[in-house]
PDB file of N, CA and C in Angstrom:
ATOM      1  N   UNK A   1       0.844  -1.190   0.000  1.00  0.00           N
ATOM      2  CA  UNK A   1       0.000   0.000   0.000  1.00  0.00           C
ATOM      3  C   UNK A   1       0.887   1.249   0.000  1.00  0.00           C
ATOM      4  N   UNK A   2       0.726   2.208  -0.829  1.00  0.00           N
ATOM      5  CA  UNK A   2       1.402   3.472  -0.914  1.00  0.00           C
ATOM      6  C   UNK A   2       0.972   4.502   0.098  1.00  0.00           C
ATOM      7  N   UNK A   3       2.178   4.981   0.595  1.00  0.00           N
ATOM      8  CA  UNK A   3       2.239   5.919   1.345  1.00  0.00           C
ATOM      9  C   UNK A   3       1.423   7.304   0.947  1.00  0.00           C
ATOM     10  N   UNK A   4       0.377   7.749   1.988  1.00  0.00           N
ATOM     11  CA  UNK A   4      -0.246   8.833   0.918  1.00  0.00           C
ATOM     12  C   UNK A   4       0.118  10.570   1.908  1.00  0.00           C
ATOM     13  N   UNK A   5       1.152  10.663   1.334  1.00  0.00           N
ATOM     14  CA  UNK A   5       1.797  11.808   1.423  1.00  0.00           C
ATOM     15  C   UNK A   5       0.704  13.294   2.384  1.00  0.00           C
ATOM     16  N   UNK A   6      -0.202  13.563   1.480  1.00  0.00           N
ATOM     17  CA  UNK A   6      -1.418  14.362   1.731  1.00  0.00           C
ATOM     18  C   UNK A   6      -1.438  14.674   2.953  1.00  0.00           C
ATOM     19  N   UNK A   7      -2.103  13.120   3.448  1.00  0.00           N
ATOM     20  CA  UNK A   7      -2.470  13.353   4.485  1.00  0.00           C
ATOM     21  C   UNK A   7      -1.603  13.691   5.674  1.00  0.00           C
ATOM     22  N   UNK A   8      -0.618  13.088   5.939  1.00  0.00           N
ATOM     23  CA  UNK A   8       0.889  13.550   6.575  1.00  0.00           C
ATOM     24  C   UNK A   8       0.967  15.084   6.764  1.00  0.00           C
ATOM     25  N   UNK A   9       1.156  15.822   5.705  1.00  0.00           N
ATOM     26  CA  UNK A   9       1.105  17.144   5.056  1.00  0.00           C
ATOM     27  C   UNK A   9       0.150  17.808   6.031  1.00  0.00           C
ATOM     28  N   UNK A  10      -1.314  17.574   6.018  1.00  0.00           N
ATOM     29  CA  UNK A  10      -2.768  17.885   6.311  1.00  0.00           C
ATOM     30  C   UNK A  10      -2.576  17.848   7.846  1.00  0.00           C
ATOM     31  N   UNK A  11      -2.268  16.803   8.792  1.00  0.00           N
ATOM     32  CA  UNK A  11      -2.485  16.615  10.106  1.00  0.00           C
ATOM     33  C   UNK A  11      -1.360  17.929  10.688  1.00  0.00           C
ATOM     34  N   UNK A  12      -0.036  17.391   9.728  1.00  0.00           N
ATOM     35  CA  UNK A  12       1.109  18.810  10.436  1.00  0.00           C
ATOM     36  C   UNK A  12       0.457  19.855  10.400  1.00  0.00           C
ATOM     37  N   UNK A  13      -0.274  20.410   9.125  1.00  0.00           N
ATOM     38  CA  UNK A  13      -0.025  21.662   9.133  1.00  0.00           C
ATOM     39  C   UNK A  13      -1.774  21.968   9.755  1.00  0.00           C
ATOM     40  N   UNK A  14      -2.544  21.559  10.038  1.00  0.00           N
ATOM     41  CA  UNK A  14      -3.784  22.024  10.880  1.00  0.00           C
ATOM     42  C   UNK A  14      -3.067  22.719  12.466  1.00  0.00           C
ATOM     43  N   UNK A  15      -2.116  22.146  12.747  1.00  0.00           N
ATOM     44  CA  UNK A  15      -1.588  22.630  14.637  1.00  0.00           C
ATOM     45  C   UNK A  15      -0.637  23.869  13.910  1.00  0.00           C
ATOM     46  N   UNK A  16      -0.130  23.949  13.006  1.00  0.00           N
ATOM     47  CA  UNK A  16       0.945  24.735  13.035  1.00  0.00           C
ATOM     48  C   UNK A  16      -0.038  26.218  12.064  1.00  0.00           C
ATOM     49  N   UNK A  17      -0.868  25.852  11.416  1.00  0.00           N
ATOM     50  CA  UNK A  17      -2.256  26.770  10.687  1.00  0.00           C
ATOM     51  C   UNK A  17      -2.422  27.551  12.326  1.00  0.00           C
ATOM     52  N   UNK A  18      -2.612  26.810  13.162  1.00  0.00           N
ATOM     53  CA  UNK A  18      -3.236  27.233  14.361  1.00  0.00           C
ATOM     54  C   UNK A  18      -2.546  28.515  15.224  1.00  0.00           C
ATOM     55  N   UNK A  19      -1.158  27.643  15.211  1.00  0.00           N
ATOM     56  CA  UNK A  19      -0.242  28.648  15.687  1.00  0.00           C
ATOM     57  C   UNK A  19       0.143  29.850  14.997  1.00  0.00           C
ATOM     58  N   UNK A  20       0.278  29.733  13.561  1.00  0.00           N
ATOM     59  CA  UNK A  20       0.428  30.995  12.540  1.00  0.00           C
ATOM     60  C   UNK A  20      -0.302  32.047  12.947  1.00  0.00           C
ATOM     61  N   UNK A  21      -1.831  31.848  13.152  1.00  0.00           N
ATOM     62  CA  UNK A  21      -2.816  32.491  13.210  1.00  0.00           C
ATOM     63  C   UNK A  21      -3.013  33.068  14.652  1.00  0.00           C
ATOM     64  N   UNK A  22      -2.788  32.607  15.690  1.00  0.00           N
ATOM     65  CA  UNK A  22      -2.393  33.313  16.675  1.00  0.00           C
ATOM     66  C   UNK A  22      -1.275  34.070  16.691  1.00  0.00           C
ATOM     67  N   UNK A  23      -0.296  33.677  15.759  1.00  0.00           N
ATOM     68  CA  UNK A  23       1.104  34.819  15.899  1.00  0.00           C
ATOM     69  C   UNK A  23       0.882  36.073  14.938  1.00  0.00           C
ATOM     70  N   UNK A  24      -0.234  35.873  14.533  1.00  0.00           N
ATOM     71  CA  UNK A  24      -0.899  37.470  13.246  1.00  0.00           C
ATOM     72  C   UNK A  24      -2.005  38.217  14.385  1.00  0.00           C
ATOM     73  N   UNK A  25      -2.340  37.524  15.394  1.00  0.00           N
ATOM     74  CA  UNK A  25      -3.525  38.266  15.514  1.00  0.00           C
ATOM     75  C   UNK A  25      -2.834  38.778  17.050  1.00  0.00           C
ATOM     76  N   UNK A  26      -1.960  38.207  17.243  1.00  0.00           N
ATOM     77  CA  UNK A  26      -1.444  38.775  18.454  1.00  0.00           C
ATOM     78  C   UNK A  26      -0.288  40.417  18.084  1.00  0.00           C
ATOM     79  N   UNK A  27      -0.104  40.108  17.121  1.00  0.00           N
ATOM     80  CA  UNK A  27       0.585  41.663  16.125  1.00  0.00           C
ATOM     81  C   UNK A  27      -0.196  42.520  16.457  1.00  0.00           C
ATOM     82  N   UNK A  28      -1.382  42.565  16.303  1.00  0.00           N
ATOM     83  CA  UNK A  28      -2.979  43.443  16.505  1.00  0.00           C
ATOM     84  C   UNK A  28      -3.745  42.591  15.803  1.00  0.00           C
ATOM     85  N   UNK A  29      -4.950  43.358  16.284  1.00  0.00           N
ATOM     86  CA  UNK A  29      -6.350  42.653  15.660  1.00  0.00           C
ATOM     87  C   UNK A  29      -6.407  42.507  14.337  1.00  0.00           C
ATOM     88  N   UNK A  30      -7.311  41.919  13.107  1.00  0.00           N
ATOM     89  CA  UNK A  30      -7.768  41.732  11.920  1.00  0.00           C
ATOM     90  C   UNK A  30      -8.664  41.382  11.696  1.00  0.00           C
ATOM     91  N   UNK A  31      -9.347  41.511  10.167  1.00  0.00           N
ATOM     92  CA  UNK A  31     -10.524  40.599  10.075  1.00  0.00           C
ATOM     93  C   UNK A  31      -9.750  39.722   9.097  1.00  0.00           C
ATOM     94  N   UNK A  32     -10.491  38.824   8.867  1.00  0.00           N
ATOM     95  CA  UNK A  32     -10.275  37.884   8.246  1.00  0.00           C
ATOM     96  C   UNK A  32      -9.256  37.392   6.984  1.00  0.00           C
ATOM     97  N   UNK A  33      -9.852  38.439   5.939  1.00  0.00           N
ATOM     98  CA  UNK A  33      -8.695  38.378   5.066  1.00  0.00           C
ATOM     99  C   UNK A  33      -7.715  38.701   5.369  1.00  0.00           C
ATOM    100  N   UNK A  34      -7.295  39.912   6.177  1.00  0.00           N
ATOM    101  CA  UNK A  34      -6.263  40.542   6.344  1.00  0.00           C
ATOM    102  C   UNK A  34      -5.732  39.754   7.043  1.00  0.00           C
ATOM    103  N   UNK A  35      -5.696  38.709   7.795  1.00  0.00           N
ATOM    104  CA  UNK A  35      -5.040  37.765   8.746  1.00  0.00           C
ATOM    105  C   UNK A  35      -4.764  37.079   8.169  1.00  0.00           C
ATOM    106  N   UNK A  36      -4.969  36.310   7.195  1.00  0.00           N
ATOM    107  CA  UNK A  36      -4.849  35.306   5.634  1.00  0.00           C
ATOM    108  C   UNK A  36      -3.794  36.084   5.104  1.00  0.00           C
ATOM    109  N   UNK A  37      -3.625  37.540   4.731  1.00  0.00           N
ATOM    110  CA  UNK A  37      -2.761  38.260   3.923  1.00  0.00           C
ATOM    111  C   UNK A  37      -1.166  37.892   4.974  1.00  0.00           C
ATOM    112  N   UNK A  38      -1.717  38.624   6.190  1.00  0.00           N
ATOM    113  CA  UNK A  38      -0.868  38.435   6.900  1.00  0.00           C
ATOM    114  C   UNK A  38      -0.195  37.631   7.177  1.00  0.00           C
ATOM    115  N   UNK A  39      -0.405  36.082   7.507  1.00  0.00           N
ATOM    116  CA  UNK A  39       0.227  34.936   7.734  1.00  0.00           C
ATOM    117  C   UNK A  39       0.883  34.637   6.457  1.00  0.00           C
ATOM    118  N   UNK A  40       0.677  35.058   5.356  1.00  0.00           N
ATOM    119  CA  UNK A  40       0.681  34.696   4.461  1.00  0.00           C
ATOM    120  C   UNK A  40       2.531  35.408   3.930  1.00  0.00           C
ATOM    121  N   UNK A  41       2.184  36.618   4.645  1.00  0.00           N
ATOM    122  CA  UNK A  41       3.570  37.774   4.259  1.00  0.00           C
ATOM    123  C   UNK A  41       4.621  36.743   5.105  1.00  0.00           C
ATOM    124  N   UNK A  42       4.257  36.872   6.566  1.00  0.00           N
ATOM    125  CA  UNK A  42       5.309  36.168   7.502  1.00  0.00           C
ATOM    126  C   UNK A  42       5.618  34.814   7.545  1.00  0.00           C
ATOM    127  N   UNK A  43       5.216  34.023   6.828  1.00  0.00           N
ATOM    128  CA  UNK A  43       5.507  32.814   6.834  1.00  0.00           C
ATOM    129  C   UNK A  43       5.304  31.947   5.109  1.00  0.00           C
ATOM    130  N   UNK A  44       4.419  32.558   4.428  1.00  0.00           N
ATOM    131  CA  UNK A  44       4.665  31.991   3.164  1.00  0.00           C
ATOM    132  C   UNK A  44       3.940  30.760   3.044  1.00  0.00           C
ATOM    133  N   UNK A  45       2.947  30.637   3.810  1.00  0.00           N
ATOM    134  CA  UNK A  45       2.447  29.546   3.764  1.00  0.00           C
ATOM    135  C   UNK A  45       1.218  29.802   2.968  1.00  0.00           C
ATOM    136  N   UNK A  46       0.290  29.051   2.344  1.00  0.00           N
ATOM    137  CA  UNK A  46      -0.639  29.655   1.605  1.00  0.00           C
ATOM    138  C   UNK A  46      -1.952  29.371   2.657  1.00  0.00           C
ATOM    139  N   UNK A  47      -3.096  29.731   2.531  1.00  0.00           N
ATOM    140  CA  UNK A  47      -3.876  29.382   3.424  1.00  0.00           C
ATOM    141  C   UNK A  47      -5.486  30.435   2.486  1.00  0.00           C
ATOM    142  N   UNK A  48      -6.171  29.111   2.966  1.00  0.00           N
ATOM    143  CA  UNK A  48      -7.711  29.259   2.219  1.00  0.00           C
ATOM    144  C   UNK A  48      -8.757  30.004   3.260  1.00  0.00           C
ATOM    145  N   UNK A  49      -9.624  31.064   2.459  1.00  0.00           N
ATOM    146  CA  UNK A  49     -10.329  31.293   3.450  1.00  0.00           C
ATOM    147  C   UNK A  49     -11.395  30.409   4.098  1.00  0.00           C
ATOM    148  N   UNK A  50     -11.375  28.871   3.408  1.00  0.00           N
ATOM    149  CA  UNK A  50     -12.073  27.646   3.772  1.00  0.00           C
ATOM    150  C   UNK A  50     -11.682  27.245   4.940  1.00  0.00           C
ATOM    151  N   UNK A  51     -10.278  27.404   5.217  1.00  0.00           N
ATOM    152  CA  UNK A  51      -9.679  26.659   6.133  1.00  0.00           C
ATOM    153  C   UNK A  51      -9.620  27.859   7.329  1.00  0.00           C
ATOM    154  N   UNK A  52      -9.635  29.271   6.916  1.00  0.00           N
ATOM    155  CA  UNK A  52      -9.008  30.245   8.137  1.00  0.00           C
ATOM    156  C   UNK A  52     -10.401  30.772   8.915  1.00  0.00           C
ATOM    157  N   UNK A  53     -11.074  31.032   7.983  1.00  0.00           N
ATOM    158  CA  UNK A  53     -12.903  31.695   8.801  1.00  0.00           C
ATOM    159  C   UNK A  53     -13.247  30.281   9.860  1.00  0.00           C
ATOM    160  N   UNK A  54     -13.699  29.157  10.058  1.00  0.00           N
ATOM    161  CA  UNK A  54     -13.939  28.058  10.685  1.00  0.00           C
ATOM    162  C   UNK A  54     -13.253  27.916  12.073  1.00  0.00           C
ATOM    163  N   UNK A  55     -11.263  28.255  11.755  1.00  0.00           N
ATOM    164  CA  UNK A  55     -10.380  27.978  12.488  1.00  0.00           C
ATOM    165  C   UNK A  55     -10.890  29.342  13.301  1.00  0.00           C
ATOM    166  N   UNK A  56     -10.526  30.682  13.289  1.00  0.00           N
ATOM    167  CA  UNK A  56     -11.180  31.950  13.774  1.00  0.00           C
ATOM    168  C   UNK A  56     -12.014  31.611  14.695  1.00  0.00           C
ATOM    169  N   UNK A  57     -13.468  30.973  14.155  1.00  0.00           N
ATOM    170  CA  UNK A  57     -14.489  31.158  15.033  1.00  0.00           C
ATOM    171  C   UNK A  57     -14.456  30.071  16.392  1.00  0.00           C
ATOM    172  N   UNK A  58     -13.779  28.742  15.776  1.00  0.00           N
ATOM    173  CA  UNK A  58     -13.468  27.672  16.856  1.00  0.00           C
ATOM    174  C   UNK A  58     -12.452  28.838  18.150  1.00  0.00           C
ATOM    175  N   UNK A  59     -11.613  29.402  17.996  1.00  0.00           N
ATOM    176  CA  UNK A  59     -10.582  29.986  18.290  1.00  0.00           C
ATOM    177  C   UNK A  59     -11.364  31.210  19.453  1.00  0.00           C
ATOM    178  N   UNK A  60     -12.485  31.354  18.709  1.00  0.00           N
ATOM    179  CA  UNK A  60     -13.235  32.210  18.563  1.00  0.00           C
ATOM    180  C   UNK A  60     -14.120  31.953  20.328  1.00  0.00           C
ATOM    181  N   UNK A  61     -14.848  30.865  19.953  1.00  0.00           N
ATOM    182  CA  UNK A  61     -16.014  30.050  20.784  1.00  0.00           C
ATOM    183  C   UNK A  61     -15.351  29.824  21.762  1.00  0.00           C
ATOM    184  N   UNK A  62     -13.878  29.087  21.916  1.00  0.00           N
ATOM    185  CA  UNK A  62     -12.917  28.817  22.981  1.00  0.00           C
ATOM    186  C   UNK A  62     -12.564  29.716  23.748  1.00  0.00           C
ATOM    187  N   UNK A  63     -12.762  31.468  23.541  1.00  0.00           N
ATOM    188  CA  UNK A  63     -12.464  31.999  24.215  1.00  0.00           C
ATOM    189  C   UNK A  63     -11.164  33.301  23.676  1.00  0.00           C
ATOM    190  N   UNK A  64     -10.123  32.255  23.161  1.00  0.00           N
ATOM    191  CA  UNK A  64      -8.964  32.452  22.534  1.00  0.00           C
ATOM    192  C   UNK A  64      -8.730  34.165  21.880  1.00  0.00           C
ATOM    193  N   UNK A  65      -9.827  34.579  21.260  1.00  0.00           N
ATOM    194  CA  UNK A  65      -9.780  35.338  20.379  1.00  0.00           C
ATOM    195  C   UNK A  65     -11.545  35.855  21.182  1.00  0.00           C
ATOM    196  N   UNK A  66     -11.395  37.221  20.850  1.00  0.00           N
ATOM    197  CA  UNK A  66     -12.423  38.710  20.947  1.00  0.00           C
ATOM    198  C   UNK A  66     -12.641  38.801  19.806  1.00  0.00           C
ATOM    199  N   UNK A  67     -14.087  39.069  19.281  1.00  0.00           N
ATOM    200  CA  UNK A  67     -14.165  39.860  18.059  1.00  0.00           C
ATOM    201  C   UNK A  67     -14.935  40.696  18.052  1.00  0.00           C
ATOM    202  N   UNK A  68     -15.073  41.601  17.578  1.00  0.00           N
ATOM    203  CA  UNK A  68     -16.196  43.164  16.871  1.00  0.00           C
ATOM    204  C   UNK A  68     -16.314  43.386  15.795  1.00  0.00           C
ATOM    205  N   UNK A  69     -17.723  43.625  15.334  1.00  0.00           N
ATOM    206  CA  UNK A  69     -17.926  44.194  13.849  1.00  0.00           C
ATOM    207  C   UNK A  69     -17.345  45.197  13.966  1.00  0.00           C
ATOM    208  N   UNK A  70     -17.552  45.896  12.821  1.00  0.00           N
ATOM    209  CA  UNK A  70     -17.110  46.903  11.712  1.00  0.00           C
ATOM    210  C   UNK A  70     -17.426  47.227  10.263  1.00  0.00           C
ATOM    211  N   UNK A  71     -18.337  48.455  10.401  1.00  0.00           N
ATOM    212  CA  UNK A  71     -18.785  48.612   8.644  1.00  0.00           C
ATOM    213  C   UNK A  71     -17.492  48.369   8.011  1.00  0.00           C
ATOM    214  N   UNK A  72     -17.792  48.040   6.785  1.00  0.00           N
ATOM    215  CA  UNK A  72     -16.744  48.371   5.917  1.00  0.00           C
ATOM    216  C   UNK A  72     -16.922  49.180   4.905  1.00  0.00           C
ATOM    217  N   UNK A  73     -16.579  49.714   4.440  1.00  0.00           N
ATOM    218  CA  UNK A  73     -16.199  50.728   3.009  1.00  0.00           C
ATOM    219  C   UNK A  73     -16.707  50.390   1.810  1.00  0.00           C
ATOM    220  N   UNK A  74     -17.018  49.136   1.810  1.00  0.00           N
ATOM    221  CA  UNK A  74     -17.422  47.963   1.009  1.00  0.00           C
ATOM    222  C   UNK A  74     -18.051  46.848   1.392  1.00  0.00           C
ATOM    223  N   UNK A  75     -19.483  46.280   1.042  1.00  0.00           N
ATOM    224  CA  UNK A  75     -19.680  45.009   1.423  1.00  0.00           C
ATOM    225  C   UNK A  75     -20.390  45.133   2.855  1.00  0.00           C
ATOM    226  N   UNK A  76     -20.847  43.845   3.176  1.00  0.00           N
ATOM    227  CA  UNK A  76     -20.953  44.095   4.609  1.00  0.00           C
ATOM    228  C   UNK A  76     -19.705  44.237   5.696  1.00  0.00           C
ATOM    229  N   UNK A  77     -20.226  44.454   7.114  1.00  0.00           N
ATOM    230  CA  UNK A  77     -19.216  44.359   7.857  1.00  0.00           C
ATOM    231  C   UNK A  77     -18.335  43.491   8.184  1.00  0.00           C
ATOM    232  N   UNK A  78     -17.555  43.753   9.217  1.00  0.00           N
ATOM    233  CA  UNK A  78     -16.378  43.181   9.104  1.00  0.00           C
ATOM    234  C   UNK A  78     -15.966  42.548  10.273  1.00  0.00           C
ATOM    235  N   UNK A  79     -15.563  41.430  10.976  1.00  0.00           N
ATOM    236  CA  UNK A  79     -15.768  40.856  12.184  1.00  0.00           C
ATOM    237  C   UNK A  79     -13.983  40.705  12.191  1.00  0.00           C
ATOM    238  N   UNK A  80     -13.358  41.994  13.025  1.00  0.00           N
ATOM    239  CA  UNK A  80     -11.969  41.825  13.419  1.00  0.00           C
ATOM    240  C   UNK A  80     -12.014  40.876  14.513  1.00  0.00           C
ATOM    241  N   UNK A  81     -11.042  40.033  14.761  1.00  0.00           N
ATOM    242  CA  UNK A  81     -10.253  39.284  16.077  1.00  0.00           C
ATOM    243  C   UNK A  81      -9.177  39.745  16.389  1.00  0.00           C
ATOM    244  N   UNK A  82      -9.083  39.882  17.762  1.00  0.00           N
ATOM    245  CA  UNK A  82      -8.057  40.012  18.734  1.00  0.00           C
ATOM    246  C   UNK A  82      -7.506  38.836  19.830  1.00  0.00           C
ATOM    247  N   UNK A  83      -6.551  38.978  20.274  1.00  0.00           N
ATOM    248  CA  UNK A  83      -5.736  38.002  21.294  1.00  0.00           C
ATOM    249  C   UNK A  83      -6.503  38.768  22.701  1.00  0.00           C
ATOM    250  N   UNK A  84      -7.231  37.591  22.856  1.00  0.00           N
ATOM    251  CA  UNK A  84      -8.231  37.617  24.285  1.00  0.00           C
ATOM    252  C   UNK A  84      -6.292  36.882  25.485  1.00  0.00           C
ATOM    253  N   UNK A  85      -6.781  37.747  26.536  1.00  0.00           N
ATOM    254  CA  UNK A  85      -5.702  37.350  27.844  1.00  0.00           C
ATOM    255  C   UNK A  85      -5.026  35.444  27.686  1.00  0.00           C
ATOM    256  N   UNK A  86      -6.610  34.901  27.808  1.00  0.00           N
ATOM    257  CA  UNK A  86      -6.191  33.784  27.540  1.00  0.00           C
ATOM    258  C   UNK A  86      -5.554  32.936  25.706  1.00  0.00           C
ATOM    259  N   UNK A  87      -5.842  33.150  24.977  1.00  0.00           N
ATOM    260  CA  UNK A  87      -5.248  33.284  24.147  1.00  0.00           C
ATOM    261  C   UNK A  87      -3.780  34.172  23.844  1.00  0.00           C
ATOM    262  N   UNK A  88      -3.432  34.701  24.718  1.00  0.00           N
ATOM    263  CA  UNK A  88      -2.025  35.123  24.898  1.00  0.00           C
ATOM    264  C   UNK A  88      -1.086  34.098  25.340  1.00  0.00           C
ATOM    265  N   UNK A  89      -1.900  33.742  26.265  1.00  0.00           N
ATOM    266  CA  UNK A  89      -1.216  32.322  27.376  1.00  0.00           C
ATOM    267  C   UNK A  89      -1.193  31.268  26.575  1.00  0.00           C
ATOM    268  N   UNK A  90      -2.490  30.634  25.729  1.00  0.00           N
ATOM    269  CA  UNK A  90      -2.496  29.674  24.697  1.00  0.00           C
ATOM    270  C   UNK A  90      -1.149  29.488  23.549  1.00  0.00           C
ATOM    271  N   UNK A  91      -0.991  30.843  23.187  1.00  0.00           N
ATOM    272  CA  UNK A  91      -0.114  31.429  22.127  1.00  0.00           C
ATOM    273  C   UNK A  91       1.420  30.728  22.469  1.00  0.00           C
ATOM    274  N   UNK A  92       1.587  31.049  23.804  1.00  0.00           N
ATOM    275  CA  UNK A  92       2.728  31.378  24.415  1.00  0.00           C
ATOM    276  C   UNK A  92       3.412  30.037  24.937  1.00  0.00           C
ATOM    277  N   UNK A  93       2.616  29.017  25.358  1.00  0.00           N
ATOM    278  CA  UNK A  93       2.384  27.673  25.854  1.00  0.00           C
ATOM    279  C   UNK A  93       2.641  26.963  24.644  1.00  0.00           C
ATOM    280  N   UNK A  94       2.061  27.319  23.202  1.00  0.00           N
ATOM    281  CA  UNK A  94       2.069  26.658  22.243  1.00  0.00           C
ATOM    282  C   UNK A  94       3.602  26.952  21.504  1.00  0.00           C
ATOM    283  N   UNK A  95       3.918  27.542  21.472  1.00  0.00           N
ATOM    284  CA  UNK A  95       4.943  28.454  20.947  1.00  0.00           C
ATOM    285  C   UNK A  95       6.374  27.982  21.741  1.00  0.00           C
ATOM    286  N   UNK A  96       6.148  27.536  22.896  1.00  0.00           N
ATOM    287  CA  UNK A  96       7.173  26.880  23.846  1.00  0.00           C
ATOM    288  C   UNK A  96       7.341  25.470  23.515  1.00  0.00           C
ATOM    289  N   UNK A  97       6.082  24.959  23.175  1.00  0.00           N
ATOM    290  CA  UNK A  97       5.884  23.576  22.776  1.00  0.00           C
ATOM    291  C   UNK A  97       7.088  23.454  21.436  1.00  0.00           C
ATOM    292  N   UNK A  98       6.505  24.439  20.218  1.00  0.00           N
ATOM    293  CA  UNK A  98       6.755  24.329  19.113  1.00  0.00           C
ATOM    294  C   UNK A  98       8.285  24.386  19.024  1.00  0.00           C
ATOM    295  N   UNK A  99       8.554  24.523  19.475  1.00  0.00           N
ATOM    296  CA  UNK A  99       9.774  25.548  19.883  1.00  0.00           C
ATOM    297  C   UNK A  99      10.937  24.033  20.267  1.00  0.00           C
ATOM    298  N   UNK A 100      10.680  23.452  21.136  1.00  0.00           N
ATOM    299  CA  UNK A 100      11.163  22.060  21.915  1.00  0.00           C
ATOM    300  C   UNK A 100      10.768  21.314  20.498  1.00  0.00           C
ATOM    301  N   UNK A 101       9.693  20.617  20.406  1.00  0.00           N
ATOM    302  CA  UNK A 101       9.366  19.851  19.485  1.00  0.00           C
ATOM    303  C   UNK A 101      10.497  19.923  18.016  1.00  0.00           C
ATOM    304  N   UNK A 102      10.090  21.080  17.664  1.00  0.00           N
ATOM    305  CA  UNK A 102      11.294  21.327  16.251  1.00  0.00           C
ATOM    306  C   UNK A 102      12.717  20.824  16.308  1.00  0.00           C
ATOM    307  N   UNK A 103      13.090  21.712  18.009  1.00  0.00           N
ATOM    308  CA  UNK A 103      14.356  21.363  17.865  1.00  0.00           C
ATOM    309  C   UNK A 103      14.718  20.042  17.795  1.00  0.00           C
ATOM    310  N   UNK A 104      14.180  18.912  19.027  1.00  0.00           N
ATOM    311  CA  UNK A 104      14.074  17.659  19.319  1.00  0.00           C
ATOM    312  C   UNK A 104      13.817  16.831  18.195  1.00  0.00           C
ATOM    313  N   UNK A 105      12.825  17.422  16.903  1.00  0.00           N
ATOM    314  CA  UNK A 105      12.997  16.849  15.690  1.00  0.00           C
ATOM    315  C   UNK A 105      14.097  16.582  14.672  1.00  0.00           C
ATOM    316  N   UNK A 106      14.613  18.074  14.766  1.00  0.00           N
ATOM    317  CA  UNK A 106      15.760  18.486  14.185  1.00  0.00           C
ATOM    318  C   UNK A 106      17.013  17.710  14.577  1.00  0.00           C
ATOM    319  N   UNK A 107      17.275  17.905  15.838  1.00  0.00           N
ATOM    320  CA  UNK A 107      18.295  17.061  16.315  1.00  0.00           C
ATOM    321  C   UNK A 107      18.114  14.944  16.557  1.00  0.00           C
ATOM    322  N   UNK A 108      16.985  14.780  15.802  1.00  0.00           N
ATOM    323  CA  UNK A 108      16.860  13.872  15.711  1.00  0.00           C
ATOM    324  C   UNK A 108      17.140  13.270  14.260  1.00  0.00           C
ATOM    325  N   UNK A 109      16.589  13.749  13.226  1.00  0.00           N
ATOM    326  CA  UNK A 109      16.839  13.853  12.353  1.00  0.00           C
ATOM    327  C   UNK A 109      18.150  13.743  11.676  1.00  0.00           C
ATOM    328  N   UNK A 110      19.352  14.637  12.440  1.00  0.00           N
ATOM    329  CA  UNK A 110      20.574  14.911  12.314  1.00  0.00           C
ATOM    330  C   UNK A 110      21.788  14.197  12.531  1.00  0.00           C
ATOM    331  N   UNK A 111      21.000  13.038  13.962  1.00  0.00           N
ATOM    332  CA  UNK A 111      21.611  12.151  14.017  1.00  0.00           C
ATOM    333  C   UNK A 111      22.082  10.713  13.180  1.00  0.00           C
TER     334      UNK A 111
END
């Protein structure tokens, strides 16, 4: 049976999607696209608004993240997120994780 690559790909990058997106919204607040633009400048990763609106609101419901409308200029309004207290701590916890994990990969790898 062949190895199916994809999915490998898919499981990494849902935790690390996660973390991106807390490290844009902790910069300051955004709405949506602009947090997509954003992650997008600092890390180069590509990311769908299929995958980022869903992640937001989970993020969202948990506490993690504040949000407020906002008319926009265009269109309807606009639902910015911010780094709620606890979502700072989330951020920060995760980010320590990521942080160990890589290296411990890395230096595993190397050996």
């Amino acid at each position: 049976m062949a190895f199916d690559m994809s999915i490998w790909k898919s499981e990494i990058r849902r935790g690390v999607v996660e973390l991106c997106l807390l490290k844009a919204v902790k910069e300051r607040e955004g709405y949506g696209y602009e947090i997509i633009q954003r992650v997008k400048e600092l890390s180069g990763i590509e990311l769908t608004e299929s995958t980022v609106y869903p992640m937001l609101t989970r993020l969202a419901n948990q506490g993690l993240l504040a949000t407020r409308l906002e008319p926009s200029p265009q269109g309807p309004s606009r639902r910015y997120f911010r780094l709620t207290s606890d979502g700072k701590r989330k951020y920060e916890a995760m980010l320590e994780h990521w942080r160990f994990f890589t290296d411990s990969v890395s230096k595993m790898i190397a050996s």
